[in-house]
Protein backbone atom coordinates (compact mmCIF):
# COMPACT_ATOMS: atom_id res chain seq x y z
CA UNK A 1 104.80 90.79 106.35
CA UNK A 2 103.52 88.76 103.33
CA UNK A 3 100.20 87.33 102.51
CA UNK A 4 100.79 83.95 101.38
CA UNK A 5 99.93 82.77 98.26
CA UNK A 6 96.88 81.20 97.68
CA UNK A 7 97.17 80.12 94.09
CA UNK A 8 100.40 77.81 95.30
CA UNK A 9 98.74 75.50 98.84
CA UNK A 10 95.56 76.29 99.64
CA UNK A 11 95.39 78.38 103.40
CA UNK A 12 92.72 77.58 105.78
CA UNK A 13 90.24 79.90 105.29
CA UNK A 14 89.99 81.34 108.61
CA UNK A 15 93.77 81.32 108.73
CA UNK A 16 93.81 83.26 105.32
CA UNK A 17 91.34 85.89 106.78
CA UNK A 18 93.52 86.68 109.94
CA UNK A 19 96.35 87.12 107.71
CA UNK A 20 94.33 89.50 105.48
CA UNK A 21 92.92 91.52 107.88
CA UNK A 22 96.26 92.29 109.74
CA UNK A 23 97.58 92.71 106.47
CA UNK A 24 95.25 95.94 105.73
CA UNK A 25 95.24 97.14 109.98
CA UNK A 26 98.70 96.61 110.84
CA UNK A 27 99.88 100.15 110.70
CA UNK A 28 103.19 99.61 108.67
CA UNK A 29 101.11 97.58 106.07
CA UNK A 30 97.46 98.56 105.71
CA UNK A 31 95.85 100.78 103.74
CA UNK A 32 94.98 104.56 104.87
CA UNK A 33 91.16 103.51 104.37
CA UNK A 34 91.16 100.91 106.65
CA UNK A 35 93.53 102.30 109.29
CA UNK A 36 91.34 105.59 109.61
CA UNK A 37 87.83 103.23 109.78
CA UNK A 38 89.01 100.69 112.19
CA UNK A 39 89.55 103.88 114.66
CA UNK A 40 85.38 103.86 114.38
CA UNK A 41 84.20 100.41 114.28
CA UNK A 42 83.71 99.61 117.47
CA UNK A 43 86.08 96.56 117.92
CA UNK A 44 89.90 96.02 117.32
CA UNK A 45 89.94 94.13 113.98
CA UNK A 46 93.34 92.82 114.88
CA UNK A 47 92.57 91.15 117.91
CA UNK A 48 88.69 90.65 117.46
CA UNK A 49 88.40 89.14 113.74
CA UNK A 50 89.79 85.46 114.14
CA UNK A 51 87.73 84.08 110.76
CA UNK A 52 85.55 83.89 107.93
CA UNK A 53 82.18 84.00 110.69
CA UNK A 54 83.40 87.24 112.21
CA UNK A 55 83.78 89.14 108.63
CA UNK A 56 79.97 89.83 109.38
CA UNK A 57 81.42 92.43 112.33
CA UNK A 58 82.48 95.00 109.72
CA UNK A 59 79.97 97.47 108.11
CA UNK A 60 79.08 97.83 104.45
CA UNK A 61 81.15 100.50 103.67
CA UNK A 62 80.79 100.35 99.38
CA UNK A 63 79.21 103.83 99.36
CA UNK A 64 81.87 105.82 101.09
CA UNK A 65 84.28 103.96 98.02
CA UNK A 66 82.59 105.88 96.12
CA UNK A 67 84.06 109.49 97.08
CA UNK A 68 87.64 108.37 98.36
CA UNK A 69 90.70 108.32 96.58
CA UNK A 70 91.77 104.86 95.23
CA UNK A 71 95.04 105.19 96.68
CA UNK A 72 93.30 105.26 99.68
CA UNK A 73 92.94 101.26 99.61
CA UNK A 74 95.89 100.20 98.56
CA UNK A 75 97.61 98.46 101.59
CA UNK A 76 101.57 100.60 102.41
CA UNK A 77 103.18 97.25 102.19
CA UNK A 78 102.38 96.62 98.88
CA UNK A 79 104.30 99.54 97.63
CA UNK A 80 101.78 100.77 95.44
CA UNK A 81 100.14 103.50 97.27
CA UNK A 82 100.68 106.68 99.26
CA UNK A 83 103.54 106.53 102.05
């Protein structure tokens, strides 16, 4: 799975979200974070965020950044971060 990129043809926004957000909750790509919160969230991000309008479903969650390790965020597919 790659993101495409957005610097080369401009992706419909809502597109462009849809592909982010399975990006970071599809369990062989996203990020530890995000696949331990969407357990609590109270909707399937993967099935239930279709676009830009329905970003406004996910909490604020900057504070808890705040005490987590980086690695944490960094999606698996990337590479980057922890297996």
């Amino acid at each position: 799975m790659r993101l495409p990129d957005p610097t080369r043809t401009p992706p419909d926004l809502d597109e462009w979200v849809r592909q982010v957000v399975r990006w970071h909750f599809h369990p062989r790509t996203g990020s530890p974070y995000w696949l331990r919160k969407a357990r609590h969230l109270g909707f399937d991000p993967l099935q239930d965020i279709q676009g830009f309008v329905d970003l406004a479903r996910f909490p604020d969650v900057s504070s808890e950044w705040r005490d987590i390790p980086a690695v944490d965020l960094v999606p698996r597919g990337s590479g980057q971060g922890a297996a």
